[in-house]
Every structure is written in C-alpha cells, then in structure tokens.
N, C-alpha and C. Protein backbone atom coordinates (compact mmCIF):
# COMPACT_ATOMS: atom_id res chain seq x y z
N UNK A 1 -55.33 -45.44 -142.75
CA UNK A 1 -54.10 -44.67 -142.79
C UNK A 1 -53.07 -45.30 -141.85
N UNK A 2 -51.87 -44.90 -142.40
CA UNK A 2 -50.72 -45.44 -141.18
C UNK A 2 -50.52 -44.85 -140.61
N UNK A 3 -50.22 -45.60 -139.25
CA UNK A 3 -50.02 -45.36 -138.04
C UNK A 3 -48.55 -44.61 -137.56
N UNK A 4 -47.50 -45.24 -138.54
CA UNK A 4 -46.22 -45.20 -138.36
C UNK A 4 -45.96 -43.43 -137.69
N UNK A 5 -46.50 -42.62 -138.53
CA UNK A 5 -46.22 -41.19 -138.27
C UNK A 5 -46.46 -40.91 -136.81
N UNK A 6 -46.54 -41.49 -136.10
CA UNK A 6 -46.85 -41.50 -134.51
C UNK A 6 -45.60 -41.58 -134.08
N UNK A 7 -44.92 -42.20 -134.36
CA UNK A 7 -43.71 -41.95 -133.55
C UNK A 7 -42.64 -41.33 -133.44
N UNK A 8 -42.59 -40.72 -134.75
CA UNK A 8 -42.08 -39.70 -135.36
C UNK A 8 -42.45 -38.70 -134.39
N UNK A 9 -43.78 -38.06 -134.59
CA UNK A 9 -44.46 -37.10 -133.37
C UNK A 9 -43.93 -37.07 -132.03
N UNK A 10 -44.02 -38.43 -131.05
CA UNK A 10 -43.63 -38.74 -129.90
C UNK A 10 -42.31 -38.18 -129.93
N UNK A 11 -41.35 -38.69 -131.09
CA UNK A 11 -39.84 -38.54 -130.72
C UNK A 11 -39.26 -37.51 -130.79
N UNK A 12 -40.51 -36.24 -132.01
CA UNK A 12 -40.37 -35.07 -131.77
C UNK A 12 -40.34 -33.91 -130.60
N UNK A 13 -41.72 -34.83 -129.83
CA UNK A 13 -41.86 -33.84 -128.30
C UNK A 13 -41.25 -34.32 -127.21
N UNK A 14 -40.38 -35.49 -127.20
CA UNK A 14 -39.74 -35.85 -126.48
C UNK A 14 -38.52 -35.00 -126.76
N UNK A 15 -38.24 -34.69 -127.93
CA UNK A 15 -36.46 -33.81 -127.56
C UNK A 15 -36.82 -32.61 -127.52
N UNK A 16 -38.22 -32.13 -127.91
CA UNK A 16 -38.38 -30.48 -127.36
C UNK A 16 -38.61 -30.50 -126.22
N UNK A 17 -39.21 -31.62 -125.34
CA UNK A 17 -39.16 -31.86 -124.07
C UNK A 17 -37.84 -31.52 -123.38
N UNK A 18 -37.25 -32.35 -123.49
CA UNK A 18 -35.51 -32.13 -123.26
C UNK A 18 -34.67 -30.92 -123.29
N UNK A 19 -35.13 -30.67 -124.53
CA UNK A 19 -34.42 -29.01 -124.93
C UNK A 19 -35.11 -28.05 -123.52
N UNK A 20 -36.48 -28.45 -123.60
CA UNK A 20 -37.02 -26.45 -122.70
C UNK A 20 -36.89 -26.84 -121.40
N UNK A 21 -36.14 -28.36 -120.89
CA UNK A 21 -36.44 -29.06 -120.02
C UNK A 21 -34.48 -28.75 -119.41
N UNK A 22 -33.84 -28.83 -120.33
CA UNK A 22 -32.44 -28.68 -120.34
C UNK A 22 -32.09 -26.86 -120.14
N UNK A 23 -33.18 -26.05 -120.17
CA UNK A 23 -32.94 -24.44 -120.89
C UNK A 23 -33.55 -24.20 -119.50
N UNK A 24 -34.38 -25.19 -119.19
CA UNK A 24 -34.89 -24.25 -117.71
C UNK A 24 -34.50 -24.80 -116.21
N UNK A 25 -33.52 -25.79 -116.50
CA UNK A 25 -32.87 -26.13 -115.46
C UNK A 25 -31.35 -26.26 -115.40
N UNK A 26 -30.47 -25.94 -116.23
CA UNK A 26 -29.05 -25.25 -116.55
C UNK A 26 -28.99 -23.70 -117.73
N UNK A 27 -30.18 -23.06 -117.99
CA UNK A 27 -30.27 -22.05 -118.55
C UNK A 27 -29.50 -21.58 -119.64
N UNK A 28 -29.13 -23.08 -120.36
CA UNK A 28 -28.10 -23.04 -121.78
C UNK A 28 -28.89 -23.67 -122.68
N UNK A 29 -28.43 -23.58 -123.68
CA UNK A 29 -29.27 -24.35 -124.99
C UNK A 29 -28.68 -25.53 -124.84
N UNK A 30 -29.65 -26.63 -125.20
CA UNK A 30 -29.07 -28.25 -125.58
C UNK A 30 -29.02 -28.73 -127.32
N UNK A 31 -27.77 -28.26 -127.19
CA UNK A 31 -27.41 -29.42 -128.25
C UNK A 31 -26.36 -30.55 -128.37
N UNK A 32 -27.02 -31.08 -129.25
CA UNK A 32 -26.55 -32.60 -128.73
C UNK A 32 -25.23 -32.72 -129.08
N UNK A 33 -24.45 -32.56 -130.12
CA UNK A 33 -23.38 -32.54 -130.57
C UNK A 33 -22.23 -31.55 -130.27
N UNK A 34 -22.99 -30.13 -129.77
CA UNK A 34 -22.05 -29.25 -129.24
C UNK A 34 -21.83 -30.23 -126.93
N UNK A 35 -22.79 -30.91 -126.98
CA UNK A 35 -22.69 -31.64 -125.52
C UNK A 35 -21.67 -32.86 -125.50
N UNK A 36 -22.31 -33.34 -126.77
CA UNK A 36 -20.63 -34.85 -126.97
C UNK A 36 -19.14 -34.00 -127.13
N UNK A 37 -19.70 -32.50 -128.08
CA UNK A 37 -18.53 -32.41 -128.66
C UNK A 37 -16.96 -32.00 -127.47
N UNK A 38 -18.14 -31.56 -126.14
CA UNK A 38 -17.26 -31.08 -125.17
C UNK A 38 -16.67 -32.16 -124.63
N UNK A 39 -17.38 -33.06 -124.42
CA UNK A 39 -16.63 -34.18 -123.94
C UNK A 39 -15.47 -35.06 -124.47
N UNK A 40 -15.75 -35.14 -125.97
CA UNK A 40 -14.30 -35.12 -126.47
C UNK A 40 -13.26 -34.48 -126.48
N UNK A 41 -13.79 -33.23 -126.56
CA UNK A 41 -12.16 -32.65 -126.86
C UNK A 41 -12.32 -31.67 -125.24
N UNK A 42 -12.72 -31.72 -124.46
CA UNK A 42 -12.55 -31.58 -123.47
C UNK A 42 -12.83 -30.35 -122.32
N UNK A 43 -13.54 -29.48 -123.22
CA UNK A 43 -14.15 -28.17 -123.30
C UNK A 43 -15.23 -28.00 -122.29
N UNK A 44 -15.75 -29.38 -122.12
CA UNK A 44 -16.82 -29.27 -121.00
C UNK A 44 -16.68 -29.90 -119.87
N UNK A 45 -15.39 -29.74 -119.54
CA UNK A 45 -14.66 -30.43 -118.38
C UNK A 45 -15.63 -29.69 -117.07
N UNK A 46 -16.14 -28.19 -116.77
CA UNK A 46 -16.61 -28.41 -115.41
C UNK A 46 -17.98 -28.97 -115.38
N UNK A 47 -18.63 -28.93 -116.84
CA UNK A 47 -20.33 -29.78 -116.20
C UNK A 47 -19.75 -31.03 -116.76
N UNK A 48 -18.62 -31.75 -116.71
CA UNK A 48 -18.49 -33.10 -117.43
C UNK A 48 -19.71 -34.48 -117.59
N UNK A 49 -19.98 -34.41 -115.93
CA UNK A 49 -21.31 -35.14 -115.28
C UNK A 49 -22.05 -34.86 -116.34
N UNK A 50 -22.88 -33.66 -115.95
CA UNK A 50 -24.23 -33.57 -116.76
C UNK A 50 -23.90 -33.97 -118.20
N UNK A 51 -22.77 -33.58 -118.75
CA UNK A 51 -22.74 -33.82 -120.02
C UNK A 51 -23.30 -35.65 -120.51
N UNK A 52 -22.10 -35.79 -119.72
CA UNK A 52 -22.02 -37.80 -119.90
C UNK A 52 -23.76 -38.38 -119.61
N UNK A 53 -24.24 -38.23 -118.75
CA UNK A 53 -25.36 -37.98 -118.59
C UNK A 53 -26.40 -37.39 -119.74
N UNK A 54 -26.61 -36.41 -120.28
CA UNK A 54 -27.24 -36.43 -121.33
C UNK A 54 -27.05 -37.16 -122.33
N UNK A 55 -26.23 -37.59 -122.72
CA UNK A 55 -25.63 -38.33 -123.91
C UNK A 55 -25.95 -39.91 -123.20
N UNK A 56 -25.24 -40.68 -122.26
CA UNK A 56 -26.12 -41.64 -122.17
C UNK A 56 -27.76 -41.45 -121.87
N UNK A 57 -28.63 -40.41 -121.54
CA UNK A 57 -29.98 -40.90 -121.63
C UNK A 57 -30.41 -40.86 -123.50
N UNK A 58 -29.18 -40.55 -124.25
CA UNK A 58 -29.99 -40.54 -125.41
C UNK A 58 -29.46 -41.39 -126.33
N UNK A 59 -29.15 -42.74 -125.82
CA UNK A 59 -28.27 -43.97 -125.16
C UNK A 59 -29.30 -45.00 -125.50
N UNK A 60 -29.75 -44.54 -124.08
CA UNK A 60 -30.18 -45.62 -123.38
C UNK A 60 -31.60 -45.65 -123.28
N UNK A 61 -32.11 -44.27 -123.30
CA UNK A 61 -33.73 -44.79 -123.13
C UNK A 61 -34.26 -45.40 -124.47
N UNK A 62 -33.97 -44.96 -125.54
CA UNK A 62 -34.34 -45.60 -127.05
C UNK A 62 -34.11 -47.24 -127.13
N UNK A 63 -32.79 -47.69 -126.48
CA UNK A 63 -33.00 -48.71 -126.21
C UNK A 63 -33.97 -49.85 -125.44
N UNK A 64 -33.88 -48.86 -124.32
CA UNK A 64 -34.92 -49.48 -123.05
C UNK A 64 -36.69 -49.91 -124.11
N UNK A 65 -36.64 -48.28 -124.31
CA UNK A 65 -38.17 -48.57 -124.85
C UNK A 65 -38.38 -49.36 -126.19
N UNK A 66 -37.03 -49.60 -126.77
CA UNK A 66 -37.10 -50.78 -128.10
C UNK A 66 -37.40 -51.79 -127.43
N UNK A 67 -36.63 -52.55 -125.91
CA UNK A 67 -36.73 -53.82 -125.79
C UNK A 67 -38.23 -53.83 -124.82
N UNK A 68 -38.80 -52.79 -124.74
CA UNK A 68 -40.10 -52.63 -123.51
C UNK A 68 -41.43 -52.85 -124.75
N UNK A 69 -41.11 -52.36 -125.88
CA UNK A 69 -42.26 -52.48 -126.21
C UNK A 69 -42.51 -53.40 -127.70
N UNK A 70 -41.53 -52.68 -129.14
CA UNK A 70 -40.79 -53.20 -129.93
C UNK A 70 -39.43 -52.48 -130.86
N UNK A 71 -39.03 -53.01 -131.60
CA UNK A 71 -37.79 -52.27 -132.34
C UNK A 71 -38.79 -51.96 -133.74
N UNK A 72 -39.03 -50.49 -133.86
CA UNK A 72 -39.29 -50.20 -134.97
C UNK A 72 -38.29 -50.63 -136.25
N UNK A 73 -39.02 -50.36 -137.60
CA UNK A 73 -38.73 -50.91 -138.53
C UNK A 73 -37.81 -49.64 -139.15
N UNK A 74 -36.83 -49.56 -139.60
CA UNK A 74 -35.88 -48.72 -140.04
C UNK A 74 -35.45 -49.26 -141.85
N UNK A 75 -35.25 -47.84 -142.74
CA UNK A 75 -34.69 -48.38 -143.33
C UNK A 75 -33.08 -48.05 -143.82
N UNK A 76 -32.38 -48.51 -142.72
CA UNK A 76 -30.95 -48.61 -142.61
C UNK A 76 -30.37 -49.59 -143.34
N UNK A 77 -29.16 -49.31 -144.54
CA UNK A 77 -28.81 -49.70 -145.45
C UNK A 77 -27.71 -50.98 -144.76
N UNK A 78 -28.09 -52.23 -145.05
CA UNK A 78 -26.44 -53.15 -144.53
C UNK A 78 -25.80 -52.71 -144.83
N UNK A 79 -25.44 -51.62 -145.81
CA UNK A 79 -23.80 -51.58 -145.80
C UNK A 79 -23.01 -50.90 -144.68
N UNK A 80 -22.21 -51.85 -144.27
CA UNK A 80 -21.37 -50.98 -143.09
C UNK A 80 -20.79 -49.58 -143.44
N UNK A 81 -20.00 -49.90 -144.28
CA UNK A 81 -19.12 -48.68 -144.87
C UNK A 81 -19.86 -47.28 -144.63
N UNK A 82 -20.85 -47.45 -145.79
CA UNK A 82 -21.80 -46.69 -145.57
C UNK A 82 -22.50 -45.67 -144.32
N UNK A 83 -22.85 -46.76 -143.45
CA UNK A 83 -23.66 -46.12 -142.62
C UNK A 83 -21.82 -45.33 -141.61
N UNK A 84 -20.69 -46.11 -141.83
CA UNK A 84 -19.58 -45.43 -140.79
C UNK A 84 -18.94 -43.81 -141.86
N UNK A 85 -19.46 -44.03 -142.90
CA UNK A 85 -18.89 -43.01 -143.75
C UNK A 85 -19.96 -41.67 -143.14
N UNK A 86 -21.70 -41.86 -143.10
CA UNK A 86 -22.58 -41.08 -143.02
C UNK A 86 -22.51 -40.40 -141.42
N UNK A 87 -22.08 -41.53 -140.45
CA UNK A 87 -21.60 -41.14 -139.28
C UNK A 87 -20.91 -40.16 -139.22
N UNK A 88 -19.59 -40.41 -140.19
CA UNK A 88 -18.23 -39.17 -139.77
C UNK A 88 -18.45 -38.17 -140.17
N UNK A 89 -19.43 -38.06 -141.76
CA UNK A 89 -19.48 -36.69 -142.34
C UNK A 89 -20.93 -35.95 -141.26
N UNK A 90 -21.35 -36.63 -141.00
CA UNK A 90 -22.78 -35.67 -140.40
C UNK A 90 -21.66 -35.18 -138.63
N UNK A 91 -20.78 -36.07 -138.18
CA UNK A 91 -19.90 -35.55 -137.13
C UNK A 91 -19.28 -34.08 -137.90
N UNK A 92 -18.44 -34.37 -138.91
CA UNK A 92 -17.63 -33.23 -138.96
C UNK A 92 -18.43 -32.25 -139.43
N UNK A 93 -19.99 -32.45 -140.12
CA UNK A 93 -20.64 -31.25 -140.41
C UNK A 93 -21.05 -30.68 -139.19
N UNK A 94 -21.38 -31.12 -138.48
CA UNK A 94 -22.02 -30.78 -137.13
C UNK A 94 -21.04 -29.69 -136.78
N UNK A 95 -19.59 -30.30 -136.30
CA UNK A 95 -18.59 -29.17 -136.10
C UNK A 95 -18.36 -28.19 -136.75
N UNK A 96 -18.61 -28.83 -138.15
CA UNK A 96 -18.33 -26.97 -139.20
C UNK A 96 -19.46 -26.06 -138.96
N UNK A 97 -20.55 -26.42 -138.48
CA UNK A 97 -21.75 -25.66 -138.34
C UNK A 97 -22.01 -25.06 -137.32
N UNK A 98 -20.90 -25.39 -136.28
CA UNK A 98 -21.51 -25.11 -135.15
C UNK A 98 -22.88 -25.68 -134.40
N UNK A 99 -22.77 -26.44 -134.62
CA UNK A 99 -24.20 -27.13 -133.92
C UNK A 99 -24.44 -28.78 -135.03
N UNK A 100 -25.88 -29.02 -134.11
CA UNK A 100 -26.70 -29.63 -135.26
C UNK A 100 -28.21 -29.35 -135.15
N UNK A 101 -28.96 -30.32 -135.78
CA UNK A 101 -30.64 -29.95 -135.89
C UNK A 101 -31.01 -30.09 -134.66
N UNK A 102 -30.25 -30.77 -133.09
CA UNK A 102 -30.81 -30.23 -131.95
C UNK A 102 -30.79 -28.89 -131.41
N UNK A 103 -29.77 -28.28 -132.16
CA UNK A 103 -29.51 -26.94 -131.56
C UNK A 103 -30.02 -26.01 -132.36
N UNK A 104 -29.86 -25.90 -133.82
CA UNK A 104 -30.16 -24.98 -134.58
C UNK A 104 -31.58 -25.01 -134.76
N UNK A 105 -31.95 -26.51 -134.85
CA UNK A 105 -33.43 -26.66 -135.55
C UNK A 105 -34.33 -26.60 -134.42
N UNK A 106 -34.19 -27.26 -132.91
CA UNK A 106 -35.02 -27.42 -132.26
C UNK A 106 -35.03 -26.21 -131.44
N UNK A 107 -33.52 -25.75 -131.34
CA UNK A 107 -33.83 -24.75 -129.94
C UNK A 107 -34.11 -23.45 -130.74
N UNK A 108 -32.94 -23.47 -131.83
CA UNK A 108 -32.96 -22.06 -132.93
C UNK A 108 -34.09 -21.53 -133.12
N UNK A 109 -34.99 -22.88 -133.90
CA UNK A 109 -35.84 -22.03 -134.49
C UNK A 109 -37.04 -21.39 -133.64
N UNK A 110 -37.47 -22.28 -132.36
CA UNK A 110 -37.76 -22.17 -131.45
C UNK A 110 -37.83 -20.65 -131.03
N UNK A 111 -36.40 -20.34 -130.61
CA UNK A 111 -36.28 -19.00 -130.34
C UNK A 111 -36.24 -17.78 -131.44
N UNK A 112 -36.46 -18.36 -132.19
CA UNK A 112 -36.54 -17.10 -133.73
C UNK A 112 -35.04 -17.00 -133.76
N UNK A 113 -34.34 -17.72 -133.76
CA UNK A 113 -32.88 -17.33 -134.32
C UNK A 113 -32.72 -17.56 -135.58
N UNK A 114 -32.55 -16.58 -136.62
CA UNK A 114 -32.22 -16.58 -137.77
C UNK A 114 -30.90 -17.32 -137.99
N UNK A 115 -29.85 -17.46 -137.44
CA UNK A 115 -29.00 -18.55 -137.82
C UNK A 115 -29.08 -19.77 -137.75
N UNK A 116 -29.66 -20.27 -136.83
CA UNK A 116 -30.53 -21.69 -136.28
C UNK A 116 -31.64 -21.99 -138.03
N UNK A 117 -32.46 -20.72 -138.20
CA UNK A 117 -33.35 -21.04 -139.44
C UNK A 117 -32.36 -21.33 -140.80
N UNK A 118 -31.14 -20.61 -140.74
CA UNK A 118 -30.89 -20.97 -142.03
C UNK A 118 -30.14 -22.24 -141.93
N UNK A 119 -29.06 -22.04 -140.96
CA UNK A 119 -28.56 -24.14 -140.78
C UNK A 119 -29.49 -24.82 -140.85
N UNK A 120 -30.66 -24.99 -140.57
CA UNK A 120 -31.86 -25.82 -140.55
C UNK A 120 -31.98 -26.03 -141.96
N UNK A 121 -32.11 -24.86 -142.82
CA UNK A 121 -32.55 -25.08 -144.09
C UNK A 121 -31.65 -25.29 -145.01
N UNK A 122 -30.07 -25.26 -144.43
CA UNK A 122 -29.13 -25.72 -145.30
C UNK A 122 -28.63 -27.51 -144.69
N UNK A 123 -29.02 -27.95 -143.50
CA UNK A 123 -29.51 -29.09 -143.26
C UNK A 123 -30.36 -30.36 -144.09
N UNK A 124 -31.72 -29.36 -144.25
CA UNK A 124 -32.62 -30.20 -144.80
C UNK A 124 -32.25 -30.04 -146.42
N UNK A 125 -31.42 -29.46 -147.48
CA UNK A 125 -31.46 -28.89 -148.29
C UNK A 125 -29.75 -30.48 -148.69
N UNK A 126 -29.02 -30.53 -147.66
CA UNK A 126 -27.92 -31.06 -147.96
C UNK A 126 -28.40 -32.58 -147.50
N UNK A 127 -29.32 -33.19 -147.18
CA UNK A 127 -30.13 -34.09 -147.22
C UNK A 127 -30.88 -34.47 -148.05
N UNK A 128 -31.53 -33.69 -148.61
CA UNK A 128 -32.51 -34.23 -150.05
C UNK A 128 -31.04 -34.29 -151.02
N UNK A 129 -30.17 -33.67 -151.10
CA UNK A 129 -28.90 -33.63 -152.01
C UNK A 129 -28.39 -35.34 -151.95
N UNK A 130 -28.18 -35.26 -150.49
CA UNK A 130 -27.75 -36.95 -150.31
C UNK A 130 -28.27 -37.85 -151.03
N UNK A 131 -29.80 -37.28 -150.61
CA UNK A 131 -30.55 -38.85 -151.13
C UNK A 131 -30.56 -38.87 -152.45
N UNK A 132 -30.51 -38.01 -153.38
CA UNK A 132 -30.39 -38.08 -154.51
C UNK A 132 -29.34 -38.76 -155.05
N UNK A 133 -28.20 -38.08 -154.53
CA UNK A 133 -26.55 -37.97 -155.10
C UNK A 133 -26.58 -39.95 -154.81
N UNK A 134 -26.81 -40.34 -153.76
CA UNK A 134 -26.36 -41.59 -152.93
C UNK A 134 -27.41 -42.81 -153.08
N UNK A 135 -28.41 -42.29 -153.31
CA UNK A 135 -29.88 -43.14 -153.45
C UNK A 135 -30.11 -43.53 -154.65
N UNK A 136 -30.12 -42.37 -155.36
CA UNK A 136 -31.17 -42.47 -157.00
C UNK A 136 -29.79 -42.48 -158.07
N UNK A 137 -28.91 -41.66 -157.60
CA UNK A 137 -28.00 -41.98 -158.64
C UNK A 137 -26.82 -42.73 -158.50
N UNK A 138 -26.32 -42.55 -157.34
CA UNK A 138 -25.33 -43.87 -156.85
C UNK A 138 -25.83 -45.30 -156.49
N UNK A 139 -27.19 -45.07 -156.03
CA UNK A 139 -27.28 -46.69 -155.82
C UNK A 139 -26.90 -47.62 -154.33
N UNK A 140 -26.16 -46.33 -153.62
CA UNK A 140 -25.55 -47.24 -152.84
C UNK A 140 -26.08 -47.20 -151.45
N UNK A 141 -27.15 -46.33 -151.42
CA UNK A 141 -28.26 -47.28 -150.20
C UNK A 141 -29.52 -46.82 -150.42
C-alpha cells in the first residue's frame, strides 16, 4: 500500500495543532484567511505582529521542511493562468464566506458549529463541482 496518505495525516494534525494551540493561547479562533484578511485591509492593526507571524510560519515552515527532507510530488497544473485564476476565486470565496476550511472546517466543526458544518460541506461540494466543470469537461488542468 502507499505510503503517500501519511502526509496528508501529518499536515492534518499539524493545523489542528495550531488551531487548539492558537485558541488556547490568544482565546480566538484561527483562521487563516480571516488572519491575512486583517492584514490587508487593515482590521487587525492591534495584534498586527501575531498576525504577520502566523502567516509567515505557514510560509515558511513547509518550505524549511521541503528543503530538510524532500519536495513532495504535487499535481499542480503548469498553467499559470490557471493556478492565478484558482488563487483569486478561492480568495474572494473565502471573503464571501466568512472564513475558510481553517476556520469553518477545522475549528467549526471541531466545536459543533453548525455554520462551520455547512460551509464545510458547501466547500467540499464546490470542489468536486470544479473538478468536474475544469478537469473532465474543460480540460484545462
């Protein structure tokens, strides 16, 4: 059997790590996109630090441990376009949602929040849509 599903696992308990790790030492939920999102537009001007700070460790350690051990195998499409188009729309969904799958899925469901469960499942639901719409019938990654 393959092995691959291992790291998947790891990378899973590493951000629930983070999350109950982030909840019990600033006593807020971590999500990742509502944490960049302050920093852009400027909303999280008094923890600015911590913010910048979370966002580069989730930066930088993925890197570190790509060049420490190896760069897993991905299957990320060359097309530029592409991958800058999938960037902006999963940004601006994030904002229409109020969150993303760090917040809704990891901390939400976590805590039995029924809104967290259903973004989650309208998440995973607008993802299999993608791959269809973009994969099987567009072709274009």
């Amino acid at each position: 059997m393959e092995m691959d599903w291992i790291w998947g696992l790891v990378g899973g308990l590493m951000i629930g790590g983070a999350a109950a790790l982030f909840l019990l030492v600033n006593g807020r939920i971590m999500g990742a996109s509502g944490l960049l999102g302050g920093l852009v537009d400027g909303s999280g001007s008094p923890n600015r630090a911590e913010r910048a700070a979370f966002i580069a460790g989730l930066v930088t350690v993925p890197a570190v441990l790509a060049l420490l051990f190896f760069e897993p195998e991905t299957n990320l499409t060359p097309n530029l376009a592409v991958v800058i188009s999938a960037g902006l729309l999963v940004g601006i969904g994030t904002r229409l949602a109020n969150g993303c799958t760090s917040g809704h899925g990891v901390c939400g469901i976590s805590r039995f929040s029924l809104r967290g469960m259903v973004a989650t499942v309208f998440y995973l639901l607008a993802g299999g849509f993608s791959v269809v719409i973009f994969r099987h019938l567009l072709g274009v990654i």
